[in-house]
N, C-alpha and C. Protein backbone atom coordinates (compact mmCIF):
# COMPACT_ATOMS: atom_id res chain seq x y z
N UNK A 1 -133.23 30.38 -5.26
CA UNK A 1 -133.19 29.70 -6.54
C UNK A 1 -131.76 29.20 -6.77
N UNK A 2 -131.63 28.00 -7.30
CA UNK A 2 -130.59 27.54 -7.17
C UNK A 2 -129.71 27.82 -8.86
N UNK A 3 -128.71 27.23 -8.88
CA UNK A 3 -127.91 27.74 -10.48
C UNK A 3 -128.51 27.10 -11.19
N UNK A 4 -128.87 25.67 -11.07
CA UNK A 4 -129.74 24.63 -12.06
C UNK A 4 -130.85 25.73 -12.79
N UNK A 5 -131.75 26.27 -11.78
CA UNK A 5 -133.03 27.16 -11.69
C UNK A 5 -132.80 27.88 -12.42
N UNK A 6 -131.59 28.50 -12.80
CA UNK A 6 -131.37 30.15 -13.01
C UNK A 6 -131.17 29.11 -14.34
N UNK A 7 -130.44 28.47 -14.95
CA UNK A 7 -129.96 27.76 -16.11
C UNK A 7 -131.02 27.73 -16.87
N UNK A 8 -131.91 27.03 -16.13
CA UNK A 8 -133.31 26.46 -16.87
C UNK A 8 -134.07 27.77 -17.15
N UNK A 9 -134.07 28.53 -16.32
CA UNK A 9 -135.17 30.01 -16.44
C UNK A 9 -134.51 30.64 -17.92
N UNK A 10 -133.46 30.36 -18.11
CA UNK A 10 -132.83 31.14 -19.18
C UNK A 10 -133.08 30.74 -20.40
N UNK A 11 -132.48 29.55 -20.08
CA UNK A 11 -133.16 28.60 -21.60
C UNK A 11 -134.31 28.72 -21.91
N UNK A 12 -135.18 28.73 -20.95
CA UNK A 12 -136.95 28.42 -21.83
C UNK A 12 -137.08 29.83 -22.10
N UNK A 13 -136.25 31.01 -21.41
CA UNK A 13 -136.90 32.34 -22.11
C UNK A 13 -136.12 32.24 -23.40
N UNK A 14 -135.27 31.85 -23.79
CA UNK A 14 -134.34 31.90 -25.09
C UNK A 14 -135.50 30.90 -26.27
N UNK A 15 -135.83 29.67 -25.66
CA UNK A 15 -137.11 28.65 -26.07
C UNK A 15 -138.32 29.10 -26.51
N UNK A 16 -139.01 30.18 -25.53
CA UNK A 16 -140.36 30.51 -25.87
C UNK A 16 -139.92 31.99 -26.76
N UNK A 17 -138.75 32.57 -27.00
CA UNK A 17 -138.73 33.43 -27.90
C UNK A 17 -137.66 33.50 -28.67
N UNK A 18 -137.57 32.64 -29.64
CA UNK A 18 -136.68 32.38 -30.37
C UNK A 18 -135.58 33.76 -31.28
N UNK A 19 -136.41 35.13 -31.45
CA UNK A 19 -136.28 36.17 -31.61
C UNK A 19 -135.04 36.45 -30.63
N UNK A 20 -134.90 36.30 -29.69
CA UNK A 20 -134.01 37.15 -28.69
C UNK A 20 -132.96 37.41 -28.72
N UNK A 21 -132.93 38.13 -28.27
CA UNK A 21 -131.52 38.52 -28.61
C UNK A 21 -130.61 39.69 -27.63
N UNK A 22 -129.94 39.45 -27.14
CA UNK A 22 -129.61 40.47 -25.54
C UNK A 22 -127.94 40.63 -25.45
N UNK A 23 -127.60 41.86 -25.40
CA UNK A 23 -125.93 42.41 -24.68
C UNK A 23 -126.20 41.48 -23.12
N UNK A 24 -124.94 41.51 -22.55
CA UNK A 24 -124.89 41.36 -21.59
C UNK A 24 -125.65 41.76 -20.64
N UNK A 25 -125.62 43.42 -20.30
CA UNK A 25 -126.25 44.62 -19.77
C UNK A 25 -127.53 43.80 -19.72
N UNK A 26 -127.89 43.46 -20.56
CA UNK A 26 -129.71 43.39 -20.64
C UNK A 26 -129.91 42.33 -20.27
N UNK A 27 -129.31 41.17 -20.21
CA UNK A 27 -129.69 39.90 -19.90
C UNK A 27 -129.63 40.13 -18.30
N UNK A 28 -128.45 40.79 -17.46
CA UNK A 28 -128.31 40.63 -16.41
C UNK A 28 -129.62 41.43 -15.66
N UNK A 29 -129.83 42.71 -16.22
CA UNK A 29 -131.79 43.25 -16.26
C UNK A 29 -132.68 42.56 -16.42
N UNK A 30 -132.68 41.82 -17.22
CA UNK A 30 -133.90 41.21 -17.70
C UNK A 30 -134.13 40.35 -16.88
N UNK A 31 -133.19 39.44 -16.52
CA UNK A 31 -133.23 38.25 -14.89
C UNK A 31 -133.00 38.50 -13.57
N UNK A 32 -132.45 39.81 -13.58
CA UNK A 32 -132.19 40.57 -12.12
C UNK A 32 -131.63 39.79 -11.45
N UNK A 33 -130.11 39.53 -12.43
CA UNK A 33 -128.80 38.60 -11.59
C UNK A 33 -127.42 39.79 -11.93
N UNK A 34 -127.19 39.52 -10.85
CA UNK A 34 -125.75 40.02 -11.07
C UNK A 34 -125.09 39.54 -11.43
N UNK A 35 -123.85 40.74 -12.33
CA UNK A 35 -123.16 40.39 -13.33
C UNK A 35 -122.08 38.93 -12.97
N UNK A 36 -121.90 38.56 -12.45
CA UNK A 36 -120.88 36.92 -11.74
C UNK A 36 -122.29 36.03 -11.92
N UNK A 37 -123.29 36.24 -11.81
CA UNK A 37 -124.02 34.90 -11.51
C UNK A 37 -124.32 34.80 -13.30
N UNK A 38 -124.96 36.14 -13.58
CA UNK A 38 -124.94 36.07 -14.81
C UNK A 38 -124.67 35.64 -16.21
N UNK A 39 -122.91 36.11 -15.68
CA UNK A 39 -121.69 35.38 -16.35
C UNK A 39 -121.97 33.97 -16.74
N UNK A 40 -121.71 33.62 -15.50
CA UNK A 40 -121.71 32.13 -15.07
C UNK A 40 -122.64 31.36 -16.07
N UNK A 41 -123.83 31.70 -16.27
CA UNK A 41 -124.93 31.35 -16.50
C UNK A 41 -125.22 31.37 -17.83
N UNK A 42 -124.71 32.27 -18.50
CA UNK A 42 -124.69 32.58 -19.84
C UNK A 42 -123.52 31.96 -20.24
N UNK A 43 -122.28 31.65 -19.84
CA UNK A 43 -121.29 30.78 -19.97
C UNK A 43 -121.37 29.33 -20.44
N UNK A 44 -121.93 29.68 -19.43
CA UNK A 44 -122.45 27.42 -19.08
C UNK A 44 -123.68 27.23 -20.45
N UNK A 45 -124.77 28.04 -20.85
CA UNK A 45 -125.90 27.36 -21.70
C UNK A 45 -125.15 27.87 -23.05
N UNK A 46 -123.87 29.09 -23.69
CA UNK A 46 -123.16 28.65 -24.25
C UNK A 46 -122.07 27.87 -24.47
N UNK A 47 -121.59 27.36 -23.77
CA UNK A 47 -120.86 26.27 -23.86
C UNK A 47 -121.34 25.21 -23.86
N UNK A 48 -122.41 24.86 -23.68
CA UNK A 48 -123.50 23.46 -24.18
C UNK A 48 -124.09 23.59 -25.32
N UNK A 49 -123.89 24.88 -26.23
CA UNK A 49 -124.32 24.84 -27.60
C UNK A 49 -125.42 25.48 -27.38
N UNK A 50 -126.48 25.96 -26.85
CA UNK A 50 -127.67 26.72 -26.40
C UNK A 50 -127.48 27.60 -27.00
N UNK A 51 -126.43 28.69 -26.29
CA UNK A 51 -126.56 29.92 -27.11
C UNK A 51 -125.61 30.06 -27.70
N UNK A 52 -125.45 31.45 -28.77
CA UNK A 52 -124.53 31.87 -29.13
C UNK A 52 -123.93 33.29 -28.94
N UNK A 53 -122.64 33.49 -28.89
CA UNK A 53 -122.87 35.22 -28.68
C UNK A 53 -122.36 35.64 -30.12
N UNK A 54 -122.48 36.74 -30.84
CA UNK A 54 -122.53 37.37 -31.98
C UNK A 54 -121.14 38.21 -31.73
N UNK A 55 -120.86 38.84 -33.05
CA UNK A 55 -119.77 39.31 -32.97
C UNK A 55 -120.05 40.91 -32.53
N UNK A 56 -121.17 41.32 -32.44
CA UNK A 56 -121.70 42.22 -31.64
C UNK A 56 -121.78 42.74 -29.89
N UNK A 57 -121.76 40.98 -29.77
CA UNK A 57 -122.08 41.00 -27.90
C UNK A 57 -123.12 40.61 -28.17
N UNK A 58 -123.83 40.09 -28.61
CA UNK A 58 -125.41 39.88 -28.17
C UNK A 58 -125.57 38.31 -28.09
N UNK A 59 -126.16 37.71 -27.16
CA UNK A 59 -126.14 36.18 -26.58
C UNK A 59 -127.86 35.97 -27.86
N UNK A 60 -127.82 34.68 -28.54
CA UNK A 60 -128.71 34.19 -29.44
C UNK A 60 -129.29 32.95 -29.18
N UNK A 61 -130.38 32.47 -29.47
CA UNK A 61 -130.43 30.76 -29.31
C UNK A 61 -129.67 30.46 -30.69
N UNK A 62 -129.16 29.36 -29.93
CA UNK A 62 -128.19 28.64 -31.25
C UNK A 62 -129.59 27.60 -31.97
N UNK A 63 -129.17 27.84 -33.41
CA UNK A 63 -130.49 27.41 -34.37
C UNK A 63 -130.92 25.86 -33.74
N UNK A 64 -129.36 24.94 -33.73
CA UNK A 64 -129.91 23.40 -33.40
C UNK A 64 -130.15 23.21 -31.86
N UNK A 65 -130.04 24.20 -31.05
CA UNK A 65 -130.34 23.82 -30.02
C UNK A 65 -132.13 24.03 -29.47
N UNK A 66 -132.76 24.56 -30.70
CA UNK A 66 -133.97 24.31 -30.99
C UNK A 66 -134.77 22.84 -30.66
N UNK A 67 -133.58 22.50 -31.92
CA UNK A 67 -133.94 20.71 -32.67
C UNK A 67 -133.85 19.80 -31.47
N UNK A 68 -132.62 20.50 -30.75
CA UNK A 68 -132.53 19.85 -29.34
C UNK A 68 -133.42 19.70 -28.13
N UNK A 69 -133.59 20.38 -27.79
CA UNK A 69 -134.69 21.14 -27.02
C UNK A 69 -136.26 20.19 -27.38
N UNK A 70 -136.33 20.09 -28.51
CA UNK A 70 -137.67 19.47 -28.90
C UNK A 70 -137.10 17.67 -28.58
N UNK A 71 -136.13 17.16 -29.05
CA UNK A 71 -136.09 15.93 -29.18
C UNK A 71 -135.95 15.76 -27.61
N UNK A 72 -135.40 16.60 -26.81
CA UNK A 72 -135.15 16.49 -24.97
C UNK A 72 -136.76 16.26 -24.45
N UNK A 73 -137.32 17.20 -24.61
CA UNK A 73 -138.89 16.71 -24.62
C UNK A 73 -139.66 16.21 -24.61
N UNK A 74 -139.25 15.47 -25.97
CA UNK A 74 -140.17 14.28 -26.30
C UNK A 74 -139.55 13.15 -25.04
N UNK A 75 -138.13 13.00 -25.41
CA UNK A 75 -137.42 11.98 -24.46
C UNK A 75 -138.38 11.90 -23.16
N UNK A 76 -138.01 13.33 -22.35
CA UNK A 76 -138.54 13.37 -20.73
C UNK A 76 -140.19 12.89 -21.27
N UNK A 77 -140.92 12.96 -22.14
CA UNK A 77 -142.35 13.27 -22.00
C UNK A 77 -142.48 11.35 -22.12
N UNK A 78 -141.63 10.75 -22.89
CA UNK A 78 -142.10 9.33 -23.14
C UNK A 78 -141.32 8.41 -21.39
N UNK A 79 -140.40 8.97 -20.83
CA UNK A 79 -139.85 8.43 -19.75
C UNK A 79 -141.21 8.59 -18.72
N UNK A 80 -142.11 9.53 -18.63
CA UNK A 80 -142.84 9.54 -17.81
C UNK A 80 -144.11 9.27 -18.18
């Protein structure tokens, strides 16, 4: 699986459960990546505004990257 793969796998679980909410620890469990790929990964979809991390540690979907997410959608769904 490539990093794109791992990017995208993350987002739509953050997508299909808007609830979520994960420490580090658990995210790197929950995808069964190690902690560097992990990093990486959770880095990159917060720094595109995706997620957020809390002043807790815990990685969140960021509210507009919802709004985003839906208007990306529609885009890809009318291109094809």
């Amino acid at each position: 699986m490539t990093m794109e793969d791992l990017i995208q796998r993350v987002r739509g679980e953050f997508r299909e459960m808007p609830g979520l909410r994960l420490t580090f620890a658990q995210a790197c469990r929950l995808w069964q990546l190690d902690p560097a790929t992990c990093g990486v990964v959770l880095q990159r979809l917060t720094r595109d505004g995706l997620l957020l991390r809390t002043r807790q540690g815990h990685y969140i979907a960021a509210p507009r990257a919802r709004s985003l997410d839906a208007a990306l959608d529609r885009r890809e769904r009318a291109a094809s």
